[in-house]
Protein backbone atom coordinates (compact mmCIF):
# COMPACT_ATOMS: atom_id res chain seq x y z
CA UNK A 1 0.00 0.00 0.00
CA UNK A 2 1.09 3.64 -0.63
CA UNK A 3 1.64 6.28 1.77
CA UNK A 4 -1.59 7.59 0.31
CA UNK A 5 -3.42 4.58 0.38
CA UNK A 6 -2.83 4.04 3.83
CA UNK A 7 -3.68 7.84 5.21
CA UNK A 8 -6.95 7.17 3.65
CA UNK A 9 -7.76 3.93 4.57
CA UNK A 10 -7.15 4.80 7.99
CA UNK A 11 -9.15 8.38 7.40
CA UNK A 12 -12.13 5.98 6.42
CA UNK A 13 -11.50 3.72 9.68
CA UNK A 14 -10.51 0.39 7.27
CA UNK A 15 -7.62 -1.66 8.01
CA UNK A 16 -5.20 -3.56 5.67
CA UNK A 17 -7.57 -7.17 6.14
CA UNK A 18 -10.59 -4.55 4.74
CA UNK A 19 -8.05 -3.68 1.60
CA UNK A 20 -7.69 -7.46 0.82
CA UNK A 21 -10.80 -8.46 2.05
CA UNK A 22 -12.33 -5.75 -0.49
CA UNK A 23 -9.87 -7.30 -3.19
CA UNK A 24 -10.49 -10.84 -2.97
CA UNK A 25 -14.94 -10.31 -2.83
CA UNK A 26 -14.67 -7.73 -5.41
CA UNK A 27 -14.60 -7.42 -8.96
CA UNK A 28 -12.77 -4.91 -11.37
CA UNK A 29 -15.62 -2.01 -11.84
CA UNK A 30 -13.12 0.32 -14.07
CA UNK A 31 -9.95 0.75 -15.58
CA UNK A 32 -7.63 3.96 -16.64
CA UNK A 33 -4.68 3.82 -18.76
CA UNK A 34 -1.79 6.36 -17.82
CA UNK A 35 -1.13 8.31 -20.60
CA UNK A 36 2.29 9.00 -19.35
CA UNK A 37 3.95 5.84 -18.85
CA UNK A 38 0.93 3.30 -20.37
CA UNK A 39 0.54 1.45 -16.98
CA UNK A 40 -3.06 0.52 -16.45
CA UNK A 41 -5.09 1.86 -12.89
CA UNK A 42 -7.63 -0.67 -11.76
CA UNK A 43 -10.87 0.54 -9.91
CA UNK A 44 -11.92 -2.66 -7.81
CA UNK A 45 -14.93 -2.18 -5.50
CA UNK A 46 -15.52 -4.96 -2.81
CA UNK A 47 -16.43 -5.32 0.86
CA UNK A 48 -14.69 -4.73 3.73
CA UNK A 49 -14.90 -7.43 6.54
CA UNK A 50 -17.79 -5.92 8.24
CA UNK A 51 -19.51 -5.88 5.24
CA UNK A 52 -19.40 -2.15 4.12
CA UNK A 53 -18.57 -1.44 0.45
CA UNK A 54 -14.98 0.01 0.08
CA UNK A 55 -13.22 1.02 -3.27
CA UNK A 56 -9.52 0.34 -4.17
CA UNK A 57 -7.76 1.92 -6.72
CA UNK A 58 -4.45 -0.29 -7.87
CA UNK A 59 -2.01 -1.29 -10.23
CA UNK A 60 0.51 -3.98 -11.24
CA UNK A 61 4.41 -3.11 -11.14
CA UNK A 62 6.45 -3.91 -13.88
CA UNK A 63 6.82 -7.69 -13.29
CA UNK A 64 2.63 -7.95 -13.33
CA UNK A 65 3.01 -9.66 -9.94
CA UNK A 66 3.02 -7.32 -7.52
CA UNK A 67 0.23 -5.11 -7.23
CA UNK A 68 0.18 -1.54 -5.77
CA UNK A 69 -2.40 -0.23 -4.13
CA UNK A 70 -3.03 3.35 -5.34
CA UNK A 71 -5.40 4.73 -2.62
CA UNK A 72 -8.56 3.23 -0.66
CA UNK A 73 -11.80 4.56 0.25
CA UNK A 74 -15.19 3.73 2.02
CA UNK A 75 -18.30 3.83 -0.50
């Protein structure tokens, strides 16, 4: 998670098992291709463990198998 990512996760009150809980129930809703460096963003909207929706926004590095997430927020 990014610096980012994590001051709003924690803004919205959702901890890092919400982020992967979100991840693994949810499905990709949107993508957005950089126009600077051609890296795709992934919007991926899921629950959190309680059950509330949350939103991730993420992307894969350069090997494809580590993903970064962008920034976080409750829906």
């Amino acid at each position: 998670m990014t610096t980012h990512a994590d001051e709003e996760a924690d803004a919205d009150d959702l901890s890092a098992f919400d982020v992967e809980n979100a991840i693994l129930t949810g499905a990709i809703r949107g993508r957005q291709k950089e126009p600077e460096t051609g890296e795709w963003k992934y919007l991926v909207r899921g629950e959190a463990t309680n059950g509330s929706a949350v939103a991730v926004v993420a992307k894969f590095g350069a090997s494809r198998k580590l993903l970064y997430i962008i920034t976080v927020y409750a829906e």
